[in-house]
Protein backbone atom coordinates (compact mmCIF):
# COMPACT_ATOMS: atom_id res chain seq x y z
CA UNK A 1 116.49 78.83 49.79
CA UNK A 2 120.13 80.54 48.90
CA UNK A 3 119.80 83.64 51.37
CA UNK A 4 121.15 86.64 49.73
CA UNK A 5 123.47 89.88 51.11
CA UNK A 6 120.85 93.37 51.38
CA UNK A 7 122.91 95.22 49.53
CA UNK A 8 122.66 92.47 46.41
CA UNK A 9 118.86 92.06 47.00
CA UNK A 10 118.19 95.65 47.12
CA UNK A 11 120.06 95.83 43.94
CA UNK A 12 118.12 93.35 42.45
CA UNK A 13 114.60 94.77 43.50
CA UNK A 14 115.90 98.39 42.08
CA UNK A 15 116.95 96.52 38.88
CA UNK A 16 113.12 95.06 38.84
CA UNK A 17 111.56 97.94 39.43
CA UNK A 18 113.44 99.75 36.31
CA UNK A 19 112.60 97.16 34.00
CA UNK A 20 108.88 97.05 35.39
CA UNK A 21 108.79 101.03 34.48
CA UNK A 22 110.40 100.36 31.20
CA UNK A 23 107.88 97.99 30.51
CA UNK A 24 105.06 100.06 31.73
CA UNK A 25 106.22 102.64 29.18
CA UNK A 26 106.45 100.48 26.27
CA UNK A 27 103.43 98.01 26.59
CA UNK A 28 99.99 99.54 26.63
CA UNK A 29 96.98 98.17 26.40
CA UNK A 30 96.72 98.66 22.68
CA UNK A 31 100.32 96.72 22.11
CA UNK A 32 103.83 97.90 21.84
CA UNK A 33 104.17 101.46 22.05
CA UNK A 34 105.23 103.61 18.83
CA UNK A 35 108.48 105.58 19.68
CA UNK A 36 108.54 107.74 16.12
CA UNK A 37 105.00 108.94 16.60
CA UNK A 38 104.52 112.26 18.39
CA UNK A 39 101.13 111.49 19.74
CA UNK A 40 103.01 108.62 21.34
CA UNK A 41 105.63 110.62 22.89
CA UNK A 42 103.18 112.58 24.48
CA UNK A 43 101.08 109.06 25.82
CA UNK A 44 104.46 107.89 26.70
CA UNK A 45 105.31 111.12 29.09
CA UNK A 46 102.19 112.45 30.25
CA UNK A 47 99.84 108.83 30.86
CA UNK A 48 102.24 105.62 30.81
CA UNK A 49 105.02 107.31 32.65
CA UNK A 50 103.25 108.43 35.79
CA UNK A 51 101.19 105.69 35.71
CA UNK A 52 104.35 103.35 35.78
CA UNK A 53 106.07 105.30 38.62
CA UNK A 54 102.59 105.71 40.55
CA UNK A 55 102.03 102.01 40.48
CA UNK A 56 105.47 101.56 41.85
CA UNK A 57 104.94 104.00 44.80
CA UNK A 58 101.68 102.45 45.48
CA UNK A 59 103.27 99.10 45.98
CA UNK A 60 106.38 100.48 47.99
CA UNK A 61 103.88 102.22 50.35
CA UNK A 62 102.42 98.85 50.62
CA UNK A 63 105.36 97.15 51.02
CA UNK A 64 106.80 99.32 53.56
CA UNK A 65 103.15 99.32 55.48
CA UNK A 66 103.31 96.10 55.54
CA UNK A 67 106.43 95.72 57.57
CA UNK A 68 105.85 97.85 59.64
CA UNK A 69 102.74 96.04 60.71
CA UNK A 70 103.78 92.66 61.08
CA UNK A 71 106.63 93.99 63.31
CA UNK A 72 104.15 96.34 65.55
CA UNK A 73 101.95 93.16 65.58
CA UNK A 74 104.53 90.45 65.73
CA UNK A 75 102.47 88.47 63.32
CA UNK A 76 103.23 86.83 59.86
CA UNK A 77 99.30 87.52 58.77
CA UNK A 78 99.24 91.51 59.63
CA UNK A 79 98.76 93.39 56.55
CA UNK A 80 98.37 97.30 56.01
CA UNK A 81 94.24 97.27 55.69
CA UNK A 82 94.76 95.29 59.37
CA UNK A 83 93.24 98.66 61.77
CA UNK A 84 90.39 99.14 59.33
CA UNK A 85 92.41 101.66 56.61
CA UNK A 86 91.04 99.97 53.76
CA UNK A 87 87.24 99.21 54.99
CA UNK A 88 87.59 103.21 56.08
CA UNK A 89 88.26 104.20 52.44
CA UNK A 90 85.79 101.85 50.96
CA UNK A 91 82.80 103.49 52.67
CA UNK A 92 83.90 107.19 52.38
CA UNK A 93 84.06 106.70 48.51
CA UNK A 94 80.97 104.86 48.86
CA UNK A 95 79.10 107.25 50.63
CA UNK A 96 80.49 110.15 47.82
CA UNK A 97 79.24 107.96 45.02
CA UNK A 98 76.01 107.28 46.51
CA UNK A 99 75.65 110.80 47.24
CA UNK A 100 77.27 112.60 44.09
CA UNK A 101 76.58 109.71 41.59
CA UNK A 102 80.48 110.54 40.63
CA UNK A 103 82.25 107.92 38.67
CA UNK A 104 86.58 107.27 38.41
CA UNK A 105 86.05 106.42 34.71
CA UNK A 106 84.12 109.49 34.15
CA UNK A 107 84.92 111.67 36.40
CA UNK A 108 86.77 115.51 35.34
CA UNK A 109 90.23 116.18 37.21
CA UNK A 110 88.80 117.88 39.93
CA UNK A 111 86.48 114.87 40.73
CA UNK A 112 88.60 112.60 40.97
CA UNK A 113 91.03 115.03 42.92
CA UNK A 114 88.11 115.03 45.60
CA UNK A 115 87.45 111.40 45.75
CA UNK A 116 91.33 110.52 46.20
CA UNK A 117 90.70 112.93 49.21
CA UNK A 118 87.60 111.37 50.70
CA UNK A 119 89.52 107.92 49.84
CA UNK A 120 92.14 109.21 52.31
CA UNK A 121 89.63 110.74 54.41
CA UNK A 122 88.03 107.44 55.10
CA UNK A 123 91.54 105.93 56.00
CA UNK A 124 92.44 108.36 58.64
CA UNK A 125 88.45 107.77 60.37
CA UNK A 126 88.62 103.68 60.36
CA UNK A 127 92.53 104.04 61.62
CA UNK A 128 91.31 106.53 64.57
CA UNK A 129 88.11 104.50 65.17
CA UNK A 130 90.03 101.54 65.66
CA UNK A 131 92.08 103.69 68.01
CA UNK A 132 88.98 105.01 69.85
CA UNK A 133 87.77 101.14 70.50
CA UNK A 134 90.96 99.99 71.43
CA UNK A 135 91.59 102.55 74.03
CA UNK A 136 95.02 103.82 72.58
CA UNK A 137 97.89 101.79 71.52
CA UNK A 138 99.14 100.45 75.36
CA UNK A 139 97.92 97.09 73.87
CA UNK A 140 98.50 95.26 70.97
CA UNK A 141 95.85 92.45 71.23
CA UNK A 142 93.23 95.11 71.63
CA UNK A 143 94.14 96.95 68.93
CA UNK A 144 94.45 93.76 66.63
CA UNK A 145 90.73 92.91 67.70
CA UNK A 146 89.32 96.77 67.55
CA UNK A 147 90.54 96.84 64.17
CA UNK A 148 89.07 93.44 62.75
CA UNK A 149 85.60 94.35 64.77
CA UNK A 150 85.82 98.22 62.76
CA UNK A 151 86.76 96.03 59.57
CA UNK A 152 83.89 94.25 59.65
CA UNK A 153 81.44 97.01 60.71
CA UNK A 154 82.48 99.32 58.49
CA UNK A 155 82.24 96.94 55.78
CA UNK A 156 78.67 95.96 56.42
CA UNK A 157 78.24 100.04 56.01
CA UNK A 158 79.79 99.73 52.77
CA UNK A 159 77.22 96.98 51.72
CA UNK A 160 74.30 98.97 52.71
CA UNK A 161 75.35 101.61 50.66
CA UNK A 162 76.00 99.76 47.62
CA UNK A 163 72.32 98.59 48.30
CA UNK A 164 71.08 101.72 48.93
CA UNK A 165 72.67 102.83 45.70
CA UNK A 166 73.25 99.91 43.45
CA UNK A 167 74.00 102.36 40.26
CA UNK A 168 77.42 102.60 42.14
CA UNK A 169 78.44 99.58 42.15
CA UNK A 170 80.25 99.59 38.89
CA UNK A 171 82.72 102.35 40.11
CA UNK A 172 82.61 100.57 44.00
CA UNK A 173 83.69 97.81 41.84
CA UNK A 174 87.05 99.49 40.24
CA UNK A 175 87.81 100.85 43.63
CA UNK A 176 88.07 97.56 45.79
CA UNK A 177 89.65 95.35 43.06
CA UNK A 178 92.08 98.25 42.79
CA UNK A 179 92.85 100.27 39.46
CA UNK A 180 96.22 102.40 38.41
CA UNK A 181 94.86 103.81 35.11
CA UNK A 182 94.32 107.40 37.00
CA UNK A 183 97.72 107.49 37.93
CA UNK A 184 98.82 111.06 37.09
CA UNK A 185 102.03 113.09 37.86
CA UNK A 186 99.88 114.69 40.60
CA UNK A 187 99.39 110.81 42.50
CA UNK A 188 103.05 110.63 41.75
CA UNK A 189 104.01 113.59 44.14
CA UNK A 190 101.72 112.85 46.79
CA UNK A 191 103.01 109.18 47.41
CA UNK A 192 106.56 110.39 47.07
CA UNK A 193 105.76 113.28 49.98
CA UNK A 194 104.04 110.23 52.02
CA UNK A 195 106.37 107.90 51.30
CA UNK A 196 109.52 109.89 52.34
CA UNK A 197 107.51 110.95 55.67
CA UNK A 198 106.43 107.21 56.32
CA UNK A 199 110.28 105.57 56.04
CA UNK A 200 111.55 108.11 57.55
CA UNK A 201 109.27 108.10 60.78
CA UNK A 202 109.51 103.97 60.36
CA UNK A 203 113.18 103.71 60.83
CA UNK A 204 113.71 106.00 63.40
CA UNK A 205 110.84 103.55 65.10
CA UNK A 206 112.64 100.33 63.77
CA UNK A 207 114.85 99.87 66.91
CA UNK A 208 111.31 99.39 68.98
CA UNK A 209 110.09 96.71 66.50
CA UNK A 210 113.63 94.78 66.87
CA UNK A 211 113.14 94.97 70.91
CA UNK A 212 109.43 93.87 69.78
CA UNK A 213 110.53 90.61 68.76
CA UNK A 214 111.94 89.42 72.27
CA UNK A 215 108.61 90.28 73.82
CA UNK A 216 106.48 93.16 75.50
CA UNK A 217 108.25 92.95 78.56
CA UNK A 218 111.97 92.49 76.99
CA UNK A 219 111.54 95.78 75.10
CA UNK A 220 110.01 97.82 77.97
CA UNK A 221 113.34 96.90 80.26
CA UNK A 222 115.44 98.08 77.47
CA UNK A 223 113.88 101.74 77.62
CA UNK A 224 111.65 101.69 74.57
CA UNK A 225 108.38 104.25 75.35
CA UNK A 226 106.73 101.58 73.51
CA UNK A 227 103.30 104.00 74.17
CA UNK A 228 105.01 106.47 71.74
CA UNK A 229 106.75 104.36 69.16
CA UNK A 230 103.51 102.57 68.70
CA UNK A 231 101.45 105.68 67.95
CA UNK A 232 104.56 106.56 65.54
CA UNK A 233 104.45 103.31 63.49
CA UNK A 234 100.45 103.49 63.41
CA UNK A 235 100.73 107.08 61.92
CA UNK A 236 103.19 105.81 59.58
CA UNK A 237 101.88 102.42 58.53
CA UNK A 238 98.15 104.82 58.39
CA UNK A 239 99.77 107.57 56.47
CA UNK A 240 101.34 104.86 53.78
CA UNK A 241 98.62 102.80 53.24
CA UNK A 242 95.79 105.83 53.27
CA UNK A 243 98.03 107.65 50.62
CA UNK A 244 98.21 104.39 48.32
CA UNK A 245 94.60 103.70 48.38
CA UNK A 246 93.47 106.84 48.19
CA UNK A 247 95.26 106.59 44.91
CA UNK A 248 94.49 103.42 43.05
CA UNK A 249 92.13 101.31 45.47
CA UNK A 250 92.65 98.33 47.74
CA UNK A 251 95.11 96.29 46.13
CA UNK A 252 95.08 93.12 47.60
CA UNK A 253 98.11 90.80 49.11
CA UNK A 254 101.04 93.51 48.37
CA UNK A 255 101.80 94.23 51.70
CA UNK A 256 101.34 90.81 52.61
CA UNK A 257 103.56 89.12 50.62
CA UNK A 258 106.57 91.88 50.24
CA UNK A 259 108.15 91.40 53.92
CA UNK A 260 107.28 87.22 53.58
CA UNK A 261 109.48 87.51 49.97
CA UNK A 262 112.34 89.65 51.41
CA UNK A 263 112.35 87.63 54.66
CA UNK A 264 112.71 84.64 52.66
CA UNK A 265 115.45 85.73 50.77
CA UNK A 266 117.25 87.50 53.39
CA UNK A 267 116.53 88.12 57.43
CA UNK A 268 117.20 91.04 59.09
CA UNK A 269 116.53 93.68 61.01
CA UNK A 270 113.52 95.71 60.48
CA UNK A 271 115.53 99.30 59.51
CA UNK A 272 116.30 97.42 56.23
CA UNK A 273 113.35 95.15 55.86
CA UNK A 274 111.62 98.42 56.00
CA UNK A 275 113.46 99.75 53.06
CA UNK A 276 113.19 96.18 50.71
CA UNK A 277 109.56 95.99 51.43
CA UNK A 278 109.11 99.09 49.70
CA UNK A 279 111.30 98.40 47.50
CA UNK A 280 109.66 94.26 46.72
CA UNK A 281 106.21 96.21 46.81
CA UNK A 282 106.92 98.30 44.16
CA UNK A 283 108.02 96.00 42.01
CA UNK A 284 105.33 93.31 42.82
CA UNK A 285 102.80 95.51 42.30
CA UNK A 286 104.65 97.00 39.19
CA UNK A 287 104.88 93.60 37.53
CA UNK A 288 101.17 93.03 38.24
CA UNK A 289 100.13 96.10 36.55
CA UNK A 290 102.50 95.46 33.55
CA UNK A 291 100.43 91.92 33.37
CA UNK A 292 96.94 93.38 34.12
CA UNK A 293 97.51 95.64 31.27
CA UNK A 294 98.89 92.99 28.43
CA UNK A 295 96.97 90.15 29.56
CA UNK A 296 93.68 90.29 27.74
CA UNK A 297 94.60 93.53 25.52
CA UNK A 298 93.02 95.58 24.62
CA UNK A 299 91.32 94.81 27.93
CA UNK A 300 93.01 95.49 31.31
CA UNK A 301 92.21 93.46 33.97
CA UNK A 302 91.88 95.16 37.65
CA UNK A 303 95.86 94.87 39.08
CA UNK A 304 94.27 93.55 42.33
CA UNK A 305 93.23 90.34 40.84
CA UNK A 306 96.22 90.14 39.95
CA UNK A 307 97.92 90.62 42.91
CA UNK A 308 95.63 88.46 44.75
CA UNK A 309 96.33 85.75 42.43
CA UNK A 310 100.26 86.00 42.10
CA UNK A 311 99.70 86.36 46.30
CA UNK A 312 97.78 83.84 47.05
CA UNK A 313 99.71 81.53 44.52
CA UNK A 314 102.83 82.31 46.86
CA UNK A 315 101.72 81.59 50.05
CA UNK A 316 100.64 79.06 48.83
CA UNK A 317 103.68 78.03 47.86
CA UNK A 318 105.95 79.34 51.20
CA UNK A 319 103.14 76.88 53.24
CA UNK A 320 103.69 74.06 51.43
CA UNK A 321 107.09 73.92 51.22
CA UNK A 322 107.25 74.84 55.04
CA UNK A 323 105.00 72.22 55.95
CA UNK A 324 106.78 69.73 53.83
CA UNK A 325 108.16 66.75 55.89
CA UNK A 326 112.19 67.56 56.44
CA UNK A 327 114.55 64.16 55.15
């Protein structure tokens, strides 16, 4: 594959990502949207437009997440939910449910307000239990393992509570195949505010991850308080991911496939694979929603089907043409 310069790639995710708003603005659910009607204007401004620029934070927080851990991890595979972020969400807005009987579809403002919270809430506890198990961040294999082992506990816990409370399972359901419809101008600000703090504390970190790549011990006799810069690019890669969940649900293979695609198309250094993921995120995840929503109109389907599909369809893709036989 032609590799490209990062100032033309970055040009052509931006130019993505504006057409993917565009097109969140005009298509809807119900069809093409009607710009000389004044209830439309106000659809247009107040529901597709946040929900357009939400979904395309929510994918650059993936994307950016995402890089970050497969550099902290030095592995292809890492994703954002890898220290138990996702599974931490899953059963704090399970619990809530089961407890409050509170539904996203149904839900007033302030409901949903507190069940963003909890979402992000749960984040922060699976990241620091992960933490907790693995003893700090001195090692990197221990902290892979502590957070698959907190993954899969906290998952079970999720089950139970589904179980315990199977009227839930309908809004458990929106939640883990992920959902943008409650994007609002108020999920718009927080990711921003997250977003900004997350790039900014990953590329002062990005020099460790580069260093990372020649090894443990290569990085360490080049100065890098690799202690510090780990517990950085957890907070970060924590912070990120926590605030997109927490906003429209685990949405699956985003922060997965936006390094592999921006790799592919042009290596380098992780300061600026940093700032493509985010920007290959948004715009994956912005396409996906665009497709979720004029798919099966008037019906959406959940974006993280989606993603998961146009995901796994890629790596499916990358492995086969990498394990093709060279002539």
């Amino acid at each position: 594959m032609m590799s490209l310069r990062p100032g033309v790639l970055l040009t052509l995710l931006l130019i993505v990502g504006a057409a993917g708003v565009l097109a969140g603005v005009l298509v809807g659910s119900t069809g093409w949207a009607d710009l000389g009607s004044d209830s439309m204007s106000i659809i247009l401004w107040e529901i597709r437009l946040p929900r357009s620029l939400g979904a395309w934070w929510a994918g650059a927080l993936l994307g950016m997440a995402g890089a970050m851990s497969q550099g902290l991890f030095r592995n292809p595979l890492a994703d954002p939910y890898l220290l138990g972020s996702a599974s931490g969400a899953g059963l704090a807005v399970a619990i809530a449910l089961a407890l409050t009987g509170i539904s996203p579809q149904t839900s007033s403002l302030l409901a949903h307000i507190g069940l963003t919270g909890i979402a992000f809430v749960g984040t922060l506890v699976g990241v620091g239990l992960t933490l907790i198990l693995a003893r700090g961040v001195e090692q990197t294999l221990r902290l892979l393992l502590a957070g698959v082992v907190v993954g899969v506990v906290l998952n079970a816990l999720t089950g139970l509570a589904t179980l315990w409370a199977p009227d839930i399972l309908r809004a458990m359901q929106a939640f883990l195949l992920g959902n943008t419809g409650l994007l609002g101008w108020s999920s718009v600000t927080v990711m921003t505010g997250c977003g900004v703090a997350a790039v900014v504390i990953g590329l002062l970190a990005s020099p460790a991850l580069d260093a990372l790549t020649l090894g443990e011990a290569t990085a360490a006799s080049l100065g890098m308080r690799m202690g510090l810069m780990r517990l950085l690019l957890i907070f970060a890669f924590a912070l990120a991911t926590g605030a997109a969940v927490a906003q429209t649900g685990i949405v699956a293979f985003v922060g997965l496939v936006a390094p592999h695609l921006v790799r592919t198309l042009c290596p380098m250094l992780h300061g600026k694979l940093i700032l493509m993921s985010a920007a290959a995120g948004g715009a994956l995840l912005l396409i996906a929603d665009v497709v979720a929503r004029g798919l099966m109109r008037p019906q959406e389907l959940p974006v993280g089907l989606v993603t998961a599909l146009l995901g796994g369809v890629y790596l499916l893709v990358l492995m086969h043409r990498r394990g093709a036989p060279k002539r």
